[in-house]
Structure formats: structure tokens, C-alpha cells
N, C-alpha and C. Protein backbone atom coordinates (compact mmCIF):
# COMPACT_ATOMS: atom_id res chain seq x y z
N UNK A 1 17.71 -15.97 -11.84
CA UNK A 1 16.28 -15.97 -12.10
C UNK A 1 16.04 -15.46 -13.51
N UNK A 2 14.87 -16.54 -14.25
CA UNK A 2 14.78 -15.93 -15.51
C UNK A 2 14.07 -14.44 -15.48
N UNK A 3 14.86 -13.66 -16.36
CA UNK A 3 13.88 -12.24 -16.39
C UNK A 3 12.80 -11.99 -17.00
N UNK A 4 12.53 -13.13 -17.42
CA UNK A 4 10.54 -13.55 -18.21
C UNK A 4 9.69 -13.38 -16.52
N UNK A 5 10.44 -14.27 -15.87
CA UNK A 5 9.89 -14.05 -14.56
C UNK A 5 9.66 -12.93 -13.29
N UNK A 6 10.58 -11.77 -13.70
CA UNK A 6 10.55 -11.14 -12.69
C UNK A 6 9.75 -9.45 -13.60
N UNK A 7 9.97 -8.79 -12.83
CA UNK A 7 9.74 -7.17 -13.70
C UNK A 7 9.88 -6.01 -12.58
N UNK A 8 9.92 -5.06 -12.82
CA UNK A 8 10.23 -3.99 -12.28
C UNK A 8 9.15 -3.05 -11.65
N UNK A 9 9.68 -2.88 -10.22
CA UNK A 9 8.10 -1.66 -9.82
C UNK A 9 8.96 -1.02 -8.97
N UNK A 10 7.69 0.12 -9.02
CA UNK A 10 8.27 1.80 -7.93
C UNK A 10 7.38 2.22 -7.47
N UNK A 11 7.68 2.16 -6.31
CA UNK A 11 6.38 3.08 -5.51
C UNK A 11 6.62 4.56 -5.28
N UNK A 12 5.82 5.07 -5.47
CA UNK A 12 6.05 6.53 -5.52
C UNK A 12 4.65 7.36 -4.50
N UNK A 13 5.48 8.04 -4.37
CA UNK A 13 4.48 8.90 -3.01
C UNK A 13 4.76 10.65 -3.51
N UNK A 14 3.50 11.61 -2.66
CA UNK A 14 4.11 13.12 -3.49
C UNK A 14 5.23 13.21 -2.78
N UNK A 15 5.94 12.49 -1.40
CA UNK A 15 7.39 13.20 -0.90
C UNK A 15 8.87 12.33 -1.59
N UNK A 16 8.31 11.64 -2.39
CA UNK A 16 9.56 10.79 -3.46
C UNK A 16 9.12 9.67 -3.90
N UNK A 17 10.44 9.13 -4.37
CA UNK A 17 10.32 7.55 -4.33
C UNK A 17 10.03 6.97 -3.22
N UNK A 18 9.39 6.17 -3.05
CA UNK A 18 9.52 5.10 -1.39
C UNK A 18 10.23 3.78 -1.91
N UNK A 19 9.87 3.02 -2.96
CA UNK A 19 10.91 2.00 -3.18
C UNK A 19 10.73 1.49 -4.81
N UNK A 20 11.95 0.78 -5.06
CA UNK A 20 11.87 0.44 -6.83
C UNK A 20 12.93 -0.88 -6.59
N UNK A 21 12.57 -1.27 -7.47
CA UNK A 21 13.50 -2.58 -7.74
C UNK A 21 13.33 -3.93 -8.98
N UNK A 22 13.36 -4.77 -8.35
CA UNK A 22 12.86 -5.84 -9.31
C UNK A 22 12.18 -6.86 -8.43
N UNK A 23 11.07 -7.53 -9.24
CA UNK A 23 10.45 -8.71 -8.25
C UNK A 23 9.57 -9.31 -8.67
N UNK A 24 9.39 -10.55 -8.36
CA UNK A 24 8.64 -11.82 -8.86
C UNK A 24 7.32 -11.50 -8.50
N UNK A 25 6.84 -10.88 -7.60
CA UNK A 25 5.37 -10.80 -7.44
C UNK A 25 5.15 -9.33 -6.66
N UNK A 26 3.94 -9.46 -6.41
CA UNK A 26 3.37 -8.06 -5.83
C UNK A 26 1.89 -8.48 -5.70
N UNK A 27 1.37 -7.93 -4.06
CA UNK A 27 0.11 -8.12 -4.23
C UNK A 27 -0.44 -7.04 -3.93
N UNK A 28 -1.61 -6.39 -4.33
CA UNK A 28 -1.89 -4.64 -4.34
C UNK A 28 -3.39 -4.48 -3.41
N UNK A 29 -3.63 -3.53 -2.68
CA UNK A 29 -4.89 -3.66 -1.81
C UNK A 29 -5.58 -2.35 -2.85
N UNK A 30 -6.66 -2.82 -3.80
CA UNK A 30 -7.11 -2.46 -4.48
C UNK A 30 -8.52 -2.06 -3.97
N UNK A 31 -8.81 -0.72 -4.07
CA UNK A 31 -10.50 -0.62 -3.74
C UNK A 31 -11.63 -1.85 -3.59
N UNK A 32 -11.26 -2.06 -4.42
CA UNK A 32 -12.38 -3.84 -4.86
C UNK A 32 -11.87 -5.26 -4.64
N UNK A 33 -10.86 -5.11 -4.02
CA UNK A 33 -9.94 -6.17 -3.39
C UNK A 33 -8.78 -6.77 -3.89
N UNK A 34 -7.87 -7.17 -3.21
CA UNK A 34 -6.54 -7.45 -3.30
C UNK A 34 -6.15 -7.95 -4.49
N UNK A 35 -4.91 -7.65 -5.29
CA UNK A 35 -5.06 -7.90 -6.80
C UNK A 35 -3.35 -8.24 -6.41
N UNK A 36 -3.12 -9.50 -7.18
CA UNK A 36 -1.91 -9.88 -7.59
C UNK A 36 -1.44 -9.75 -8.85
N UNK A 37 -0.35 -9.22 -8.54
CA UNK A 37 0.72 -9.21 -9.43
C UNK A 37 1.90 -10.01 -10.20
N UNK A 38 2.06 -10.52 -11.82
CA UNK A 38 3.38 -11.57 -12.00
C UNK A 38 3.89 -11.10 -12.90
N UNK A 39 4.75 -11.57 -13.43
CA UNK A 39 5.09 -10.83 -14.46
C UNK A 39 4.59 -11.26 -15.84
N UNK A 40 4.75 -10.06 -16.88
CA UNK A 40 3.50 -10.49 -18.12
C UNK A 40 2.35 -10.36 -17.72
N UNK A 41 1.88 -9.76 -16.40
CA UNK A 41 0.59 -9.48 -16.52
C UNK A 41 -0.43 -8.94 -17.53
N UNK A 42 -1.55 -8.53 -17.77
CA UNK A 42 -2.07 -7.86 -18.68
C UNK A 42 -2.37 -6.53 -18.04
N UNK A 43 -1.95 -5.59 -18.87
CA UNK A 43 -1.88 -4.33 -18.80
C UNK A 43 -3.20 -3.87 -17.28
N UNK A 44 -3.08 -3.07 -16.51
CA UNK A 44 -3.95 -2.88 -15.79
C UNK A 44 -3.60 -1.37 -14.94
N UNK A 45 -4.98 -0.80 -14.51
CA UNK A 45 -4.76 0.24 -14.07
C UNK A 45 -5.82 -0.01 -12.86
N UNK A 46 -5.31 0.34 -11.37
CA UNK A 46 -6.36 -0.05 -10.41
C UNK A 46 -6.39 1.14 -9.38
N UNK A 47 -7.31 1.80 -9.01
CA UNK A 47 -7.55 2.82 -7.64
C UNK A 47 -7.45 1.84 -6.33
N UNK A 48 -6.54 2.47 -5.52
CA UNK A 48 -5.73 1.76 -3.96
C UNK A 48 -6.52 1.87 -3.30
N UNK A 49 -7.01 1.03 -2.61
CA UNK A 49 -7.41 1.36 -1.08
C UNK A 49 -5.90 1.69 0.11
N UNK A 50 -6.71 1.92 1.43
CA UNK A 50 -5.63 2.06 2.28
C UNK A 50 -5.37 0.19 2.47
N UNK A 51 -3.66 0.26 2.66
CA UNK A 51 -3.37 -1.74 3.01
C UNK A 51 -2.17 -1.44 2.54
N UNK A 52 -1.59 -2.69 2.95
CA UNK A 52 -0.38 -2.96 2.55
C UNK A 52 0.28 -3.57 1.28
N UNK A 53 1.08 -2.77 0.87
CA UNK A 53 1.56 -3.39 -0.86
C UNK A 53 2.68 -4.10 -0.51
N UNK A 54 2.78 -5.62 -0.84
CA UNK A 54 3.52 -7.07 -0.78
C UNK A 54 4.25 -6.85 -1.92
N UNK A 55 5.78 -6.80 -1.87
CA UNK A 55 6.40 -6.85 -2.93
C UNK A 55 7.58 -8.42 -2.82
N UNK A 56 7.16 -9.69 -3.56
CA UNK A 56 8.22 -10.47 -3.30
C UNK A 56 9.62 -10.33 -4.20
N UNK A 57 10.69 -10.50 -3.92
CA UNK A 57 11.61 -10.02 -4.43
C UNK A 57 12.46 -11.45 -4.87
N UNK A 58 13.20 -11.33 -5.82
CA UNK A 58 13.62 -12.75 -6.57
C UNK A 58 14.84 -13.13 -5.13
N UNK A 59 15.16 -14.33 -4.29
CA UNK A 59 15.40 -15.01 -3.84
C UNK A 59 14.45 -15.17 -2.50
N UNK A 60 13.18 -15.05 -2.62
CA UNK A 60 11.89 -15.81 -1.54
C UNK A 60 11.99 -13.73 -0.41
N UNK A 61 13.08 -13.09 -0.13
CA UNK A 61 12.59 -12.18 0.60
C UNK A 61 10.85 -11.38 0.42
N UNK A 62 10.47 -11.00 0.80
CA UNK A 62 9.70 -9.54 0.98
C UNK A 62 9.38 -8.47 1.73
N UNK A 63 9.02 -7.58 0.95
CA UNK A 63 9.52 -5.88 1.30
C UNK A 63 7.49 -5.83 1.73
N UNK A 64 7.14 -4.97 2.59
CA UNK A 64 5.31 -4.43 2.64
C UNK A 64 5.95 -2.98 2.85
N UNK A 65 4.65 -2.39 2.10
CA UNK A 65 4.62 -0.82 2.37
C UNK A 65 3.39 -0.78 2.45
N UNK A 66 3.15 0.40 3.46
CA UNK A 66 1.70 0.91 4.32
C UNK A 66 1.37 2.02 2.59
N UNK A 67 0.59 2.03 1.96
CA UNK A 67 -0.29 3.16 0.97
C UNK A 67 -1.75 3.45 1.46
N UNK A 68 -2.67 4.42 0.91
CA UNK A 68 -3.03 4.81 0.80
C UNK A 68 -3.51 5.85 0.12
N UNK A 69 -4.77 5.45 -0.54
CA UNK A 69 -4.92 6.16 -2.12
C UNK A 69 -4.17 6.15 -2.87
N UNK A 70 -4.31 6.33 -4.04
CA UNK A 70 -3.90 6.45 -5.53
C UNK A 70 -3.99 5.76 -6.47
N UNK A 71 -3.36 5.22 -7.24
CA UNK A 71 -3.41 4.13 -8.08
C UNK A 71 -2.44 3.31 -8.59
N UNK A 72 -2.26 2.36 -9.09
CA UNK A 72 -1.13 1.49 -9.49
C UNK A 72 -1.44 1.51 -10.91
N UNK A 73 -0.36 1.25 -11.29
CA UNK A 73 -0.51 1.18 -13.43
C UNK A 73 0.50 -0.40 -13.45
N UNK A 74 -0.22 -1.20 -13.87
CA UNK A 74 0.78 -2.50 -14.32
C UNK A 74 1.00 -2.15 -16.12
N UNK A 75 2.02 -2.65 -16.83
CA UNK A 75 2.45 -2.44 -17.97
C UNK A 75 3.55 -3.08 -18.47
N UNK A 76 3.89 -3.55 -19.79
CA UNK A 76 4.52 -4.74 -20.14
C UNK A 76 5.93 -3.87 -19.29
N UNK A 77 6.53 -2.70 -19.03
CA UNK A 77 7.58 -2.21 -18.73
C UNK A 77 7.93 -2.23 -16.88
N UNK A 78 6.31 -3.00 -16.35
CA UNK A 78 6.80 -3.08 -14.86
C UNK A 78 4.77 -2.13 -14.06
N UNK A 79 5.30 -2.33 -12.62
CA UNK A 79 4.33 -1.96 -12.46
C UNK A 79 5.14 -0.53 -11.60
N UNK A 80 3.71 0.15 -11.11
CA UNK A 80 4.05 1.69 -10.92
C UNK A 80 3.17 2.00 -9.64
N UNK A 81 3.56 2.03 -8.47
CA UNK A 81 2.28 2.35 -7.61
C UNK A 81 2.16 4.04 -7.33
N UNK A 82 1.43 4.77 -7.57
CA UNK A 82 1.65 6.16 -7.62
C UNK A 82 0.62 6.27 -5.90
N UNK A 83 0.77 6.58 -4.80
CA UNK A 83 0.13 6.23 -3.79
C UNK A 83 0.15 7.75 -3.14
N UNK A 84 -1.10 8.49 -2.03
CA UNK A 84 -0.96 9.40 -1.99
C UNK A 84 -0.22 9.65 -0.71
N UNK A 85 -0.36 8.21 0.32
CA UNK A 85 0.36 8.33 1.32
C UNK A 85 1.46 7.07 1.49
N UNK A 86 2.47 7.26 1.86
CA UNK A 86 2.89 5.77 1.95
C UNK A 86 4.39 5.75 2.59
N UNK A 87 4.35 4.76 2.91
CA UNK A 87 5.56 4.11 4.33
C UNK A 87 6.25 2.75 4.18
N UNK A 88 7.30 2.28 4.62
CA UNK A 88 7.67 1.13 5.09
C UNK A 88 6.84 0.69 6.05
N UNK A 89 6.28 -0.31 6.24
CA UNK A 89 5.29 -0.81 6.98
C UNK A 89 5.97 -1.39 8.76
N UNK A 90 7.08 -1.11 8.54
CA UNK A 90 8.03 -1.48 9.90
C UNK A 90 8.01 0.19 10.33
N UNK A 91 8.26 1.37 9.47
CA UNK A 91 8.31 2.49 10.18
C UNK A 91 7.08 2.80 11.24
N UNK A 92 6.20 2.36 10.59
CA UNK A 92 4.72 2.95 11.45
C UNK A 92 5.06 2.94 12.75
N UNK A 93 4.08 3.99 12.89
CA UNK A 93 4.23 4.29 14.55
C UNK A 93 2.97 4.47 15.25
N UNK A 94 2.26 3.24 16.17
CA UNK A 94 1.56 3.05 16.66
C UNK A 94 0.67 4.57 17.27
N UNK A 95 1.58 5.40 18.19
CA UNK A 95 0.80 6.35 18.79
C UNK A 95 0.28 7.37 17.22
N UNK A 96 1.28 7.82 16.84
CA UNK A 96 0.44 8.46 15.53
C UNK A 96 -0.58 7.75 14.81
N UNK A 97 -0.45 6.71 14.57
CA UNK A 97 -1.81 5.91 13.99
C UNK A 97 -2.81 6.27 14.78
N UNK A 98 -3.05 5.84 15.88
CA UNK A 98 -3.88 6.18 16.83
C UNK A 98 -4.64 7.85 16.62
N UNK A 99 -3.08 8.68 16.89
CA UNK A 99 -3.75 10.00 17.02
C UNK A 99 -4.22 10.39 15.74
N UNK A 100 -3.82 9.79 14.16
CA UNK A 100 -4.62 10.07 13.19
C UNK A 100 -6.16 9.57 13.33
N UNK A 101 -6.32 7.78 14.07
CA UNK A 101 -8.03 7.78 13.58
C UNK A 101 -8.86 8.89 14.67
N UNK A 102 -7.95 9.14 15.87
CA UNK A 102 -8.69 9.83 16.48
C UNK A 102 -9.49 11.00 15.53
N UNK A 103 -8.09 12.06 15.21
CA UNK A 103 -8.50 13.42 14.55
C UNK A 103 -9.10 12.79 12.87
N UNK A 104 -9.20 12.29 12.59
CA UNK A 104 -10.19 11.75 11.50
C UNK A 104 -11.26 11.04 12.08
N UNK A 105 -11.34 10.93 13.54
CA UNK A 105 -13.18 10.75 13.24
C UNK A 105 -13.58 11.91 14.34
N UNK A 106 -12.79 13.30 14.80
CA UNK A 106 -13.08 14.31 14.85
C UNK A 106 -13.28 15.34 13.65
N UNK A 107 -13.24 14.93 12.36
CA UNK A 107 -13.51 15.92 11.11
C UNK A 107 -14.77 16.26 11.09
N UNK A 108 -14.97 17.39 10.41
CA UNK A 108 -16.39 17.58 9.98
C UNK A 108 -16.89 16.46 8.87
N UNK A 109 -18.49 16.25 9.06
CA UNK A 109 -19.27 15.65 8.03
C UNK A 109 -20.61 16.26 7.81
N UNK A 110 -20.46 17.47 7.55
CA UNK A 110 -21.46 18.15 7.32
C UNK A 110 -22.17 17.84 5.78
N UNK A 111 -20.93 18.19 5.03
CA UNK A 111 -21.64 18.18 3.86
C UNK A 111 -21.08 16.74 3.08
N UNK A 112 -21.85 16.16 2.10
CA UNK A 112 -21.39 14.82 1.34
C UNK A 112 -19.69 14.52 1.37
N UNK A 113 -19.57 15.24 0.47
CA UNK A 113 -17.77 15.77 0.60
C UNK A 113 -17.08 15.62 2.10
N UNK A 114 -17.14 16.12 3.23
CA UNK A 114 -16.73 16.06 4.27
C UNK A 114 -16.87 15.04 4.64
N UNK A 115 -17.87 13.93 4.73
CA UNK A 115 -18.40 12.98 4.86
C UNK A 115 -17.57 11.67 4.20
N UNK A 116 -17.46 11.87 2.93
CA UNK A 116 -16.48 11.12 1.94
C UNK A 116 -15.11 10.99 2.67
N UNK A 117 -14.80 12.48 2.78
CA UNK A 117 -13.33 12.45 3.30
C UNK A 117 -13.29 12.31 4.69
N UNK A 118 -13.89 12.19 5.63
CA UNK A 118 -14.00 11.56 6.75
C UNK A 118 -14.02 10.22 6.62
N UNK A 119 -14.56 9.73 5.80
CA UNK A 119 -14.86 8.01 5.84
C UNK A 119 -13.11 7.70 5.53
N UNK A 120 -12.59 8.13 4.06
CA UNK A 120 -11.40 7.66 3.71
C UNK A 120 -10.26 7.56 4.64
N UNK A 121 -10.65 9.16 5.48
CA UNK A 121 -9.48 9.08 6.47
C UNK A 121 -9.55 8.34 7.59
N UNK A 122 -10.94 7.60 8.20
CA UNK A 122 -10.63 6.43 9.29
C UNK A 122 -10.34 5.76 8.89
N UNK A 123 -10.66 4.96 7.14
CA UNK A 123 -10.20 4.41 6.96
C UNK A 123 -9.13 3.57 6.72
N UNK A 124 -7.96 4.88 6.16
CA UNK A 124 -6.64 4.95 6.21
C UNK A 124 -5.63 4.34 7.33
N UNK A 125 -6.59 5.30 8.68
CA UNK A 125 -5.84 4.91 9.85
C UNK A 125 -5.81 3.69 10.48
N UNK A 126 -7.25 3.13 10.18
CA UNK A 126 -7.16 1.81 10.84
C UNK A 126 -6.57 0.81 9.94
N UNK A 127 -6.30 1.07 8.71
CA UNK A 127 -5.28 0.28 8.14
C UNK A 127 -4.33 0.36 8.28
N UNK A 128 -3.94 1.28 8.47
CA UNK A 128 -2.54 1.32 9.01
C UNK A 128 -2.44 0.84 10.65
N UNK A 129 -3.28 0.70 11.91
CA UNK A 129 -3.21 0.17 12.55
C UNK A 129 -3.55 -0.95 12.51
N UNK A 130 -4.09 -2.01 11.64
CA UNK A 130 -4.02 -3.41 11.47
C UNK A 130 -2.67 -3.83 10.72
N UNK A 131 -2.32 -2.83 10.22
CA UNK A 131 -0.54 -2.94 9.50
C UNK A 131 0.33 -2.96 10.77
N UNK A 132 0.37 -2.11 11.63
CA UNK A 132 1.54 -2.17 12.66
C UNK A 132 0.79 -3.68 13.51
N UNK A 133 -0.36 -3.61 13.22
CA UNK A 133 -0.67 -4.78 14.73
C UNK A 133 -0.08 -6.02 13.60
N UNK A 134 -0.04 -6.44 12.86
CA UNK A 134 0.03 -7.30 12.16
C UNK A 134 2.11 -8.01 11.51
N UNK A 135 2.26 -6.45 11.89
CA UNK A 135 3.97 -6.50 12.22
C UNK A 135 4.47 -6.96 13.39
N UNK A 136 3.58 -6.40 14.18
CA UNK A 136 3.39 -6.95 15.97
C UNK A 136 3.91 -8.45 15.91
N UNK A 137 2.32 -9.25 15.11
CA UNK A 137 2.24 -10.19 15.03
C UNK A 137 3.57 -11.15 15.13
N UNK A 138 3.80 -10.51 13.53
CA UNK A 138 4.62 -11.21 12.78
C UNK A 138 6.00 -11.17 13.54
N UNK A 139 6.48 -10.30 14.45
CA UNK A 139 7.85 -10.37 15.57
C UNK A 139 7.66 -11.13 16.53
N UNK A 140 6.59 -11.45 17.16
CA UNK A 140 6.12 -11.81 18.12
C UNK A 140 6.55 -13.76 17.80
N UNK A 141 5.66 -13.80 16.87
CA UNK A 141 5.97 -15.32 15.86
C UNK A 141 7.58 -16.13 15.40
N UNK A 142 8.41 -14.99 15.84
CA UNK A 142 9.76 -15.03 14.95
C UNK A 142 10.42 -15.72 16.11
């Protein structure tokens, strides 16, 4: 594969690396909606929603990882997902998903702030439970 075509990304989480490599595409679940990735992109910096980051890898495979929050940096040297939570999207585990949206829509929302971070965190969870249902899917299909 020509290397005009491919480029380099790492996902990074605060408990490490989660994954790096090389790859022809990437598609990113961006606050404001899903943003693809090629190589030579133009420089870009985007805030994550919770979803799954599509990484295709040069011979047709692909890798998904479950994120949440943070941001991605694209740059002529590769892209960078700096994410505040994040997983292999095969690890997820249904009952914890669950017991997260539960205790996130038991949080306080008293004040704006609480409120904010209550919203983000159902949000989180039920993305991540349309991520495992959607892995479901995809075994089920195979």
C-alpha cells in the first residue's frame, strides 16, 4: 500500500495507550457529527462525543473502539484521539453498561453543572449500549 495513502493514529485514554498503528481511514463520532478521516487530511482538531471510533486498517480489516469525551487532533504526522474514556468495543460489558446509565441517571441535577454532567454521563452509557447491541448485531449476522 502506497504510504501517500495510509497515516498513523493512537488512541490514547488517561489509563494508556488503547491502540496505534497505521490505516487508510478512520471515522470519528464528533460532537457535531461523524467526521471521516484519509490521509492528507487538512489539519483538524474536533471535541468527541460518546460512539465508536472506526479505524480501517490497510488490507480491508477494521479495529472500533467505544470513547468518550475528549478530542482528536488530525495533522500532516497522523491523527491522535486523546479520549477520556475508552475501550475495545468487543470488551464492553453489557451488565456494566446498564449499571452505569442506571447510576448516571441517579446523579444529582441540582445545579447547571450537575445537570451538564448528568446529561454527558447517560449519554456515554447509552452509547456504549448501542455499541455492544450493535456488536450483538454484527455476530449474530456472521
Amino acid at each position: 500500500m502506497d504510504s501517500r495513502s495510509t497515516f498513523q493514529y493512537e488512541i490514547l485514554t488517561p489509563q494508556g495507550r488503547l491502540a496505534d498503528g497505521t490505516a487508510v481511514g478512520a471515522v470519528l463520532p464528533a460532537v457535531d457529527g461523524l467526521i471521516g478521516i484519509l490521509a492528507r487530511r487538512a489539519p483538524l482538531v474536533a471535541q468527541l462525543a460518546a460512539g465508536c471510533v472506526t479505524v480501517r486498517l490497510p488490507g480491508g480489516r477494521s479495529e472500533e473502539y467505544f470513547v468518550a469525551g475528549g478530542f482528536a487532533h488530525v495533522r500532516p504526522q497522523g491523527l491522535t484521539v486523546l479520549a477520556e474514556q475508552g475501550a475495545p468495543r468487543e470488551s464492553l460489558d453489557p451488565q456494566a453498561a446498564a449499571a452505569e446509565l442506571e447510576q448516571a441517571r441517579q446523579m444529582p441535577a441540582e445545579t447547571a453543572d450537575e445537570r451538564q454532567h448528568r446529561r454527558e454521563a447517560i449519554a456515554a452509557a447509552k452509547a456504549k449500549l448501542r455499541a455492544i447491541h450493535k456488536q450483538d448485531s454484527s455476530r449474530r449476522s456472521v
